[in-house]
Protein backbone atom coordinates (compact mmCIF):
# COMPACT_ATOMS: atom_id res chain seq x y z
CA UNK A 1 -196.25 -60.07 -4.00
CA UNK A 2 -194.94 -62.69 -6.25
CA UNK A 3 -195.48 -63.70 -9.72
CA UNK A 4 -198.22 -66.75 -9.76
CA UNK A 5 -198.64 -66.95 -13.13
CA UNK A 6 -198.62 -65.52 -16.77
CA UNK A 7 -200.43 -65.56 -19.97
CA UNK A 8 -199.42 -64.47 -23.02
CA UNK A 9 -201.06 -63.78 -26.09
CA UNK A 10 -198.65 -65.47 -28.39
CA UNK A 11 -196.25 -68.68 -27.53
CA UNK A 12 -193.28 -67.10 -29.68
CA UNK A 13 -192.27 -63.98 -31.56
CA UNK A 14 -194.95 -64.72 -34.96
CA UNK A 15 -192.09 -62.35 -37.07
CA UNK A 16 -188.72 -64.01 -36.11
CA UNK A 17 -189.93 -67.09 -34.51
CA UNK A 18 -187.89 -66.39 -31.54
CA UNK A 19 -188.54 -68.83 -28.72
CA UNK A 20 -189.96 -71.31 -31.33
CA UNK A 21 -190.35 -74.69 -29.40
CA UNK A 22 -188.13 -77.22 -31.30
CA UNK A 23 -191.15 -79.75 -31.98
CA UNK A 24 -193.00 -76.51 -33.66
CA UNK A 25 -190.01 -76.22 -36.11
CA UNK A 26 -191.24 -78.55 -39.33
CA UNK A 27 -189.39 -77.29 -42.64
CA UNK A 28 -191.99 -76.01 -44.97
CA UNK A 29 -195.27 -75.99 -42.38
CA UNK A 30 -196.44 -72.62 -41.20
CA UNK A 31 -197.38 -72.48 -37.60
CA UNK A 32 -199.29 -70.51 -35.95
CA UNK A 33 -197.51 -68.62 -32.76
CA UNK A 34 -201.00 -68.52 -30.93
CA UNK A 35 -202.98 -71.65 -31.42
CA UNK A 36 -204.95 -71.28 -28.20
CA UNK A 37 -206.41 -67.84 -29.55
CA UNK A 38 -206.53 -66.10 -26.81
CA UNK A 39 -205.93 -62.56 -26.58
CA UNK A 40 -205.05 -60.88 -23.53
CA UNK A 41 -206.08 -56.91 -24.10
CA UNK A 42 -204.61 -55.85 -27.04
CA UNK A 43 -202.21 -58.65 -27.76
CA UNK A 44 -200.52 -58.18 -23.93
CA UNK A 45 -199.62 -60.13 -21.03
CA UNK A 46 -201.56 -60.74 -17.90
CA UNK A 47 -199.56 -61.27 -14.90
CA UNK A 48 -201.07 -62.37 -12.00
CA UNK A 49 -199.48 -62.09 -7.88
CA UNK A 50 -200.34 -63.84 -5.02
CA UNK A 51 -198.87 -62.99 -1.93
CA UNK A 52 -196.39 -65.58 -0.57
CA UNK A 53 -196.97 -64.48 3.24
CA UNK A 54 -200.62 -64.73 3.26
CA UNK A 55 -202.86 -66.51 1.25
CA UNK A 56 -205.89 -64.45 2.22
CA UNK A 57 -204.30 -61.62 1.02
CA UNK A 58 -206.33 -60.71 -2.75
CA UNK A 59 -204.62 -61.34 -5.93
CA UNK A 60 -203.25 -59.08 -7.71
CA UNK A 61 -202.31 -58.90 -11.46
CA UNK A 62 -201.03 -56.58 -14.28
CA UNK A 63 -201.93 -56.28 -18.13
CA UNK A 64 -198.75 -55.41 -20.03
């Protein structure tokens, strides 16, 4: 299996602003680190697989 995709329920670190994109970085304006608002489980991951061999194969995925 390999990773297809990923959502997260944040864009960046909301305490150190870790990983802040650069155009998100105004002096002075508070930004949220999860504009979408979504929430995957309690404030996880979700990591879906799809294998690469066979397409007909099921997805698989992972809350983290």
């Amino acid at each position: 299996m390999e990773l297809l995709l990923t959502v997260d329920s944040s864009e960046w670190d909301g305490g150190s602003a870790s990983w802040r994109p650069l155009e998100d970085r105004v002096p002075g304006v508070g930004v949220s680190s999860t504009p979408t608002g979504a929430v995957v489980g309690r404030w996880g991951e979700l990591n879906v697989f799809a294998c690469p061999s066979d397409p007909r194969h099921p997805h698989r995925w992972s809350i983290q």
